[in-house]
PDB file of N, CA and C in Angstrom:
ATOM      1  N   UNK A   1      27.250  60.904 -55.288  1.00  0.00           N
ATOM      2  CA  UNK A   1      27.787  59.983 -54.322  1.00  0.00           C
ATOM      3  C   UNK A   1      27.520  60.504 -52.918  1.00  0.00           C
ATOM      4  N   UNK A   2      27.357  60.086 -52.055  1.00  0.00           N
ATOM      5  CA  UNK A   2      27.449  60.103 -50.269  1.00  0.00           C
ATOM      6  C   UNK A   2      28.583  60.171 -50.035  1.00  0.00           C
ATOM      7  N   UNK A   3      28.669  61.703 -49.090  1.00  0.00           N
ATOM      8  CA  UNK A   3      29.651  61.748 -48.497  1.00  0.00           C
ATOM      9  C   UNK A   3      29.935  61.317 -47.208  1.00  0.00           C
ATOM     10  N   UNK A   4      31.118  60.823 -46.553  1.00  0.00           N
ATOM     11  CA  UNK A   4      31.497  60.098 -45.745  1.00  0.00           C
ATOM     12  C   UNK A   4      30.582  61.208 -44.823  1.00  0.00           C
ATOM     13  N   UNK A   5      30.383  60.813 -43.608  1.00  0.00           N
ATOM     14  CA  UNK A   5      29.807  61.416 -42.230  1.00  0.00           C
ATOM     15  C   UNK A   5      31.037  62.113 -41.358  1.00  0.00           C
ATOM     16  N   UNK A   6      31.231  63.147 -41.252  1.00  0.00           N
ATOM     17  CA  UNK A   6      32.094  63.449 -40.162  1.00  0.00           C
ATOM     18  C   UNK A   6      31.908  63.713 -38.527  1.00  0.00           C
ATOM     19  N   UNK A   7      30.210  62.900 -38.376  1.00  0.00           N
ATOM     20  CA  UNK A   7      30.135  62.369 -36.991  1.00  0.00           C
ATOM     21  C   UNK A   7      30.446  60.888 -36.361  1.00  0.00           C
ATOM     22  N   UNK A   8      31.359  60.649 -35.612  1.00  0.00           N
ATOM     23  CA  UNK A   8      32.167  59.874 -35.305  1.00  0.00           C
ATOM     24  C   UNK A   8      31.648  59.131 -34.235  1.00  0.00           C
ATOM     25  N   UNK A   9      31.324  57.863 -34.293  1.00  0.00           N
ATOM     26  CA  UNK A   9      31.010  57.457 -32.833  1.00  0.00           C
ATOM     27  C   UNK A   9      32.002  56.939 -31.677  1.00  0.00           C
ATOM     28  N   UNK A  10      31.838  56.606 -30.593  1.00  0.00           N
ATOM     29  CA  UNK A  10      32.737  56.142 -29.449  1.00  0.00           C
ATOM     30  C   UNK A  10      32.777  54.227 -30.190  1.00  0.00           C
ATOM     31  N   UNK A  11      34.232  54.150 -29.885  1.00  0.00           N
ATOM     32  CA  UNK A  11      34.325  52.280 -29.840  1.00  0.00           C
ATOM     33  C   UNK A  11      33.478  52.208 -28.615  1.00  0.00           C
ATOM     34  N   UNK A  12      33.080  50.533 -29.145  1.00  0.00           N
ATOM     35  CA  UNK A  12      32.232  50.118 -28.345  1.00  0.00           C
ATOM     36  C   UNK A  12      33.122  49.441 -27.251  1.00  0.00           C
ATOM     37  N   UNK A  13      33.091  49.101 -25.860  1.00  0.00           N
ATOM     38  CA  UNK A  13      34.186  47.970 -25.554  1.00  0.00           C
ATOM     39  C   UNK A  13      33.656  46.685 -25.886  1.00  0.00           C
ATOM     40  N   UNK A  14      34.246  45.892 -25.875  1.00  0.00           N
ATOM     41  CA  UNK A  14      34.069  44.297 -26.139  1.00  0.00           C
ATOM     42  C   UNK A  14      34.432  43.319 -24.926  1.00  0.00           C
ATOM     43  N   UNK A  15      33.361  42.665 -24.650  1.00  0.00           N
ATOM     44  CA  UNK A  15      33.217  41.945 -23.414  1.00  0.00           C
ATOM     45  C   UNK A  15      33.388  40.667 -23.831  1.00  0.00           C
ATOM     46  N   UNK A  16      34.385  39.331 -23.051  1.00  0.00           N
ATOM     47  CA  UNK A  16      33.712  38.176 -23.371  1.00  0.00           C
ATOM     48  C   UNK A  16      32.434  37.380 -23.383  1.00  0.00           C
ATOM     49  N   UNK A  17      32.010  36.719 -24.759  1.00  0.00           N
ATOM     50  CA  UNK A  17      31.145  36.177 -24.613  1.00  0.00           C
ATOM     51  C   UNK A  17      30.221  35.673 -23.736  1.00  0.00           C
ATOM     52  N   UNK A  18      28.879  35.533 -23.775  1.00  0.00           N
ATOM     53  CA  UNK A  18      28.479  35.082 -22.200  1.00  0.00           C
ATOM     54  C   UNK A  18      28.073  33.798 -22.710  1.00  0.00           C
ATOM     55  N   UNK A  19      28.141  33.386 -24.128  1.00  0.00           N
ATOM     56  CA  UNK A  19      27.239  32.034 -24.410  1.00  0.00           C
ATOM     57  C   UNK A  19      28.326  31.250 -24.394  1.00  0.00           C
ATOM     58  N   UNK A  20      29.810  31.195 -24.479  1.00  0.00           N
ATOM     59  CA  UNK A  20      30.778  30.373 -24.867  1.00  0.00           C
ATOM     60  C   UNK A  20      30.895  29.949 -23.246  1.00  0.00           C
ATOM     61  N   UNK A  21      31.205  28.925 -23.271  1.00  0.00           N
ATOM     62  CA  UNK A  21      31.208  27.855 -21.936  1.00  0.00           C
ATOM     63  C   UNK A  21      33.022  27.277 -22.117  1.00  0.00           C
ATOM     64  N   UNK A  22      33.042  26.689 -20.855  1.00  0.00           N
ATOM     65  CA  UNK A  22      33.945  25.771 -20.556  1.00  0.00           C
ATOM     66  C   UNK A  22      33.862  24.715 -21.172  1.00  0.00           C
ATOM     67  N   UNK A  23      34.959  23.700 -21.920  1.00  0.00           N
ATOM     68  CA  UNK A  23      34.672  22.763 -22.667  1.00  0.00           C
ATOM     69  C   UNK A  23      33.725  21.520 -22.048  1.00  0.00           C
ATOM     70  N   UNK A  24      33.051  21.131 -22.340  1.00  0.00           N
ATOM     71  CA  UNK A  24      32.274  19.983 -21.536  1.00  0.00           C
ATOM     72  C   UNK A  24      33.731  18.678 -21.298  1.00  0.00           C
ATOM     73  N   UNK A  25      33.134  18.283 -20.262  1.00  0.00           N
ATOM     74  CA  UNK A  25      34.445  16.818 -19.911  1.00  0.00           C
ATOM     75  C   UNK A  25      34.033  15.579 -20.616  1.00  0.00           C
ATOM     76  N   UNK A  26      35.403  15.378 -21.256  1.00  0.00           N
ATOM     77  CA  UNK A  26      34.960  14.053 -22.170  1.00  0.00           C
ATOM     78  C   UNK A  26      34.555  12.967 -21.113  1.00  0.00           C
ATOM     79  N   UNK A  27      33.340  11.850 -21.318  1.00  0.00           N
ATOM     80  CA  UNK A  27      32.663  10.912 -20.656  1.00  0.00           C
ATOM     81  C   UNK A  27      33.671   9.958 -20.716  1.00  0.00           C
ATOM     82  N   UNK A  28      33.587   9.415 -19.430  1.00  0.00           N
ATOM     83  CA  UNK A  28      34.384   8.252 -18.723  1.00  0.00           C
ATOM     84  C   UNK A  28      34.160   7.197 -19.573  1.00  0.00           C
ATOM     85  N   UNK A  29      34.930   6.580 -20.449  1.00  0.00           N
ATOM     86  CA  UNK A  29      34.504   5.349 -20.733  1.00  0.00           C
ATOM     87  C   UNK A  29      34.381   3.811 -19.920  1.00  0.00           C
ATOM     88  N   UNK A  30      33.039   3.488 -20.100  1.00  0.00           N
ATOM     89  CA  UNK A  30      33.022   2.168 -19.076  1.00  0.00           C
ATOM     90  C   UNK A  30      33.467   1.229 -19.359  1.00  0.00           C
ATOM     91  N   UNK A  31      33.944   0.247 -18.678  1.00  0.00           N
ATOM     92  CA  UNK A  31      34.468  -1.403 -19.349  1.00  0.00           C
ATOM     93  C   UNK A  31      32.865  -2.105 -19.552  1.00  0.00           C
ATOM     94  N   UNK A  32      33.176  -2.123 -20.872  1.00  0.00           N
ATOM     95  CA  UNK A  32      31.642  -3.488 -21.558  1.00  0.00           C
ATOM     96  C   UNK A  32      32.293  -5.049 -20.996  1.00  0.00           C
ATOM     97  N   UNK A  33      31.319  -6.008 -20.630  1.00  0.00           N
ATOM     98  CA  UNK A  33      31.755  -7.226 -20.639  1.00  0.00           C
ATOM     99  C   UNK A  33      30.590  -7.549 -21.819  1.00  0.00           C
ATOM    100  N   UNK A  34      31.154  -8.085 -22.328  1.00  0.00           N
ATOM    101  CA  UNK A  34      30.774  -8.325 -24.244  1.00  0.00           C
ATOM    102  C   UNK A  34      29.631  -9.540 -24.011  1.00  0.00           C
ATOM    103  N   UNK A  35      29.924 -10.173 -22.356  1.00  0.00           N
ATOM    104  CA  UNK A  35      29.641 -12.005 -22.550  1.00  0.00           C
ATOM    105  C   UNK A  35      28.227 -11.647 -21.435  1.00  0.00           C
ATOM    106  N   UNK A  36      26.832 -12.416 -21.605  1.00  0.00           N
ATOM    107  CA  UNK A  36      25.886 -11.690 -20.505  1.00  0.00           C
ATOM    108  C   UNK A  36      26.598 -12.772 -19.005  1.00  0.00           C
ATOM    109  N   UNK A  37      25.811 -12.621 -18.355  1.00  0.00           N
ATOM    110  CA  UNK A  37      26.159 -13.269 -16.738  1.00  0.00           C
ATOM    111  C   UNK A  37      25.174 -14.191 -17.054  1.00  0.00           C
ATOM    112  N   UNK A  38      25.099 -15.608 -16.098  1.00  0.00           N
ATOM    113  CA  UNK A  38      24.568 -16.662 -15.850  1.00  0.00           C
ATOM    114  C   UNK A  38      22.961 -16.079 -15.773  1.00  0.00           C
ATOM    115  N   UNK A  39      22.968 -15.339 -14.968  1.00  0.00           N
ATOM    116  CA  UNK A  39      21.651 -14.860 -14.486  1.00  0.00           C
ATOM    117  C   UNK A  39      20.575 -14.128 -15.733  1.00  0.00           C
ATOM    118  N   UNK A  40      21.466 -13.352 -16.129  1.00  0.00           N
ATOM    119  CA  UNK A  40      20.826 -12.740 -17.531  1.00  0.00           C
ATOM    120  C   UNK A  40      20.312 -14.196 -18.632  1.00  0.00           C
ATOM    121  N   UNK A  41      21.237 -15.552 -18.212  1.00  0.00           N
ATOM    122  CA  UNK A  41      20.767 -16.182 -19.769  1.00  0.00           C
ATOM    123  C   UNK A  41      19.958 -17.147 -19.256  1.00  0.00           C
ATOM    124  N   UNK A  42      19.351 -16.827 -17.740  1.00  0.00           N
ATOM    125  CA  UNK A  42      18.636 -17.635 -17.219  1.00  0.00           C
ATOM    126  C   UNK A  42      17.188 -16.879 -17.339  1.00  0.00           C
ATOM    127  N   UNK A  43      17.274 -15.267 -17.778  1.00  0.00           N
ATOM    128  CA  UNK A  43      15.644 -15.042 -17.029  1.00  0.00           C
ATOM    129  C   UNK A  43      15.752 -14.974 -18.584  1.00  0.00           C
ATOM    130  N   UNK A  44      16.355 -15.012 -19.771  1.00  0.00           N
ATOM    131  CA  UNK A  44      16.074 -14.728 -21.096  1.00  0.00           C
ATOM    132  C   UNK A  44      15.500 -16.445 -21.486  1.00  0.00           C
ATOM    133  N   UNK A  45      15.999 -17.423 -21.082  1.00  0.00           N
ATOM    134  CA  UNK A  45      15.256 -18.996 -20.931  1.00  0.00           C
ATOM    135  C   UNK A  45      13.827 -18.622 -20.127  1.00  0.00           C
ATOM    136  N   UNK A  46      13.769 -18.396 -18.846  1.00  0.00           N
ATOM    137  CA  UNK A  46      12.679 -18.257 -18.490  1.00  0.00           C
ATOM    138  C   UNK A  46      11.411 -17.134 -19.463  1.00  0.00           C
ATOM    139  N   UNK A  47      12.054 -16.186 -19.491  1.00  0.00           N
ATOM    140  CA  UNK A  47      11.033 -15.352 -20.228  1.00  0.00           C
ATOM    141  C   UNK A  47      10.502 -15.990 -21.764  1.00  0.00           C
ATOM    142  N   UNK A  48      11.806 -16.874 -22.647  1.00  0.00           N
ATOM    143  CA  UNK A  48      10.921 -17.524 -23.766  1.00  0.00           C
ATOM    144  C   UNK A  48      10.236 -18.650 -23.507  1.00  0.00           C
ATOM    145  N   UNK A  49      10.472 -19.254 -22.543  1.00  0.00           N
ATOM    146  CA  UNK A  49       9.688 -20.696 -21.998  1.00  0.00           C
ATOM    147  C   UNK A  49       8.138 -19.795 -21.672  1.00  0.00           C
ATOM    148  N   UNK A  50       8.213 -19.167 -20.848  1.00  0.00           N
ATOM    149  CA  UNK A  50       6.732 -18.668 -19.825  1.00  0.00           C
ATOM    150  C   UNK A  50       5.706 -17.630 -21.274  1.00  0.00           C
ATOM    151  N   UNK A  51       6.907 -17.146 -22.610  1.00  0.00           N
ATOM    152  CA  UNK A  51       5.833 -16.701 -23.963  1.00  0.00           C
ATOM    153  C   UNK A  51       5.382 -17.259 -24.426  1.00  0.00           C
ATOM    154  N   UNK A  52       6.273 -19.098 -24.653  1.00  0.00           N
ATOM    155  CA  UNK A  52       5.520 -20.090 -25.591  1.00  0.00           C
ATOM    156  C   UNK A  52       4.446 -20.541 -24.580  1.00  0.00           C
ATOM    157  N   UNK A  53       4.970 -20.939 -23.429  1.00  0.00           N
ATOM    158  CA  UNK A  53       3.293 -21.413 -22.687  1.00  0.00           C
ATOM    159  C   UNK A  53       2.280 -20.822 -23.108  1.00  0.00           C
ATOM    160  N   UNK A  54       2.221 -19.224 -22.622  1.00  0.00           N
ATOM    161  CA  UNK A  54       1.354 -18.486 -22.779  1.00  0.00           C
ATOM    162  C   UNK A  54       0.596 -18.565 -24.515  1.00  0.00           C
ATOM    163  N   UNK A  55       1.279 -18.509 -25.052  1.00  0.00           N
ATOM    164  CA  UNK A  55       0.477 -18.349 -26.722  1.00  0.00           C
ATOM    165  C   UNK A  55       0.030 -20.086 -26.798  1.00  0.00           C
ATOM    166  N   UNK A  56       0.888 -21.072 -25.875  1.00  0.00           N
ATOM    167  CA  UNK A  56      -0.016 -22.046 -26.469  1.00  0.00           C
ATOM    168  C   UNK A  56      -1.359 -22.213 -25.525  1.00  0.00           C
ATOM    169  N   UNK A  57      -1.476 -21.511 -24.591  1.00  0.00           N
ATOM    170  CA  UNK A  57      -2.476 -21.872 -23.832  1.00  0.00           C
ATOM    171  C   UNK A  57      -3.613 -20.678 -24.565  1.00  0.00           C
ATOM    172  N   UNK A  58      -3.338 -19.645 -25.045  1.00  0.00           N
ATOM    173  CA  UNK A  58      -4.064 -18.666 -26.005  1.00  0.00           C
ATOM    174  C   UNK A  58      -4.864 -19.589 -27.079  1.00  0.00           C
ATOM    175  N   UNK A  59      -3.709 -20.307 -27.737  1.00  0.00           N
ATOM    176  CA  UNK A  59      -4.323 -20.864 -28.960  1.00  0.00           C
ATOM    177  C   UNK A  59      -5.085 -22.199 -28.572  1.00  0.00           C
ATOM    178  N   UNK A  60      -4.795 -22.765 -27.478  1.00  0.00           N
ATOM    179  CA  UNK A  60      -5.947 -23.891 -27.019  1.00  0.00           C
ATOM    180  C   UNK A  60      -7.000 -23.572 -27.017  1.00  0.00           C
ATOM    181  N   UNK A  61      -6.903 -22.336 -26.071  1.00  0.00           N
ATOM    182  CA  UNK A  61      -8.514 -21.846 -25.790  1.00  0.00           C
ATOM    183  C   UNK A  61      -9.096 -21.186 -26.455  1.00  0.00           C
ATOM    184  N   UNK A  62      -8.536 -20.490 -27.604  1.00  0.00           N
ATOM    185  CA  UNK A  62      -9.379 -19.753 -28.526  1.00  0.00           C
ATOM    186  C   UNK A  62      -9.477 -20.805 -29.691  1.00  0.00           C
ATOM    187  N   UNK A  63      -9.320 -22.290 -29.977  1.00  0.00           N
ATOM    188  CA  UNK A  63      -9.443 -23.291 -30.575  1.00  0.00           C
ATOM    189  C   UNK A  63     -11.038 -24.107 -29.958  1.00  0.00           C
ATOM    190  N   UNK A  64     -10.405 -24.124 -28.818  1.00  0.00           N
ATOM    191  CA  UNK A  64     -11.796 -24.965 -27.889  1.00  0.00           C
ATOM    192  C   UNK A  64     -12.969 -23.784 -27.859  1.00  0.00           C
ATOM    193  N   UNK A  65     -12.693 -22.806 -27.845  1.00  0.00           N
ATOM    194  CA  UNK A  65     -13.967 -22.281 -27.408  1.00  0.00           C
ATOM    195  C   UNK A  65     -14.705 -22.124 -29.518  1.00  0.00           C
ATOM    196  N   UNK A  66     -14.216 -21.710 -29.828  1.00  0.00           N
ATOM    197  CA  UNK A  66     -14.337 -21.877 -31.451  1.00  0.00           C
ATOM    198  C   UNK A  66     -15.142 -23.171 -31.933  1.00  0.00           C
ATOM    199  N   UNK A  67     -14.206 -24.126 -31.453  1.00  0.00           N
ATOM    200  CA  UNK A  67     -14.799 -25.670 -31.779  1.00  0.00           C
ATOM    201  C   UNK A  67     -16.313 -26.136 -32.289  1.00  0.00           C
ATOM    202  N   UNK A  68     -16.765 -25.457 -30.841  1.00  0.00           N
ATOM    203  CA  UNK A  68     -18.254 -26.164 -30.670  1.00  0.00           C
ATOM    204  C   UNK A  68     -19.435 -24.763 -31.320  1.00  0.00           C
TER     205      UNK A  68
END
């Protein structure tokens, strides 16, 4: 068996951590309005009106030019 060592070392001291932080701050919660604004359900009309133009003016012209 091994006998115990009867050279003894010094305690180490013990420092606080340097990686442990301050708790982070819980985030502000914002008020949601659940309902969009006038303006939002106006450019979401505009933006599907100005896609269908566009694909039908796509499919005209790649019809007409096809055609002949």
């Amino acid at each position: 068996m091994i006998k115990t060592s009867k050279i003894r070392r010094r305690t180490v001291e013990v420092r606080p951590s340097r990686i442990r932080r301050d708790p982070v701050a819980a985030p502000v919660e914002k008020k949601v309005n659940p309902y969009p604004t006038e303006r939002e359900i106006w450019m979401v009309v505009i933006g599907v009106v100005l896609f269908a133009i566009a694909i039908t003016a796509l499919t005209v012209g790649i019809s007409d030019v096809t055609s002949h």
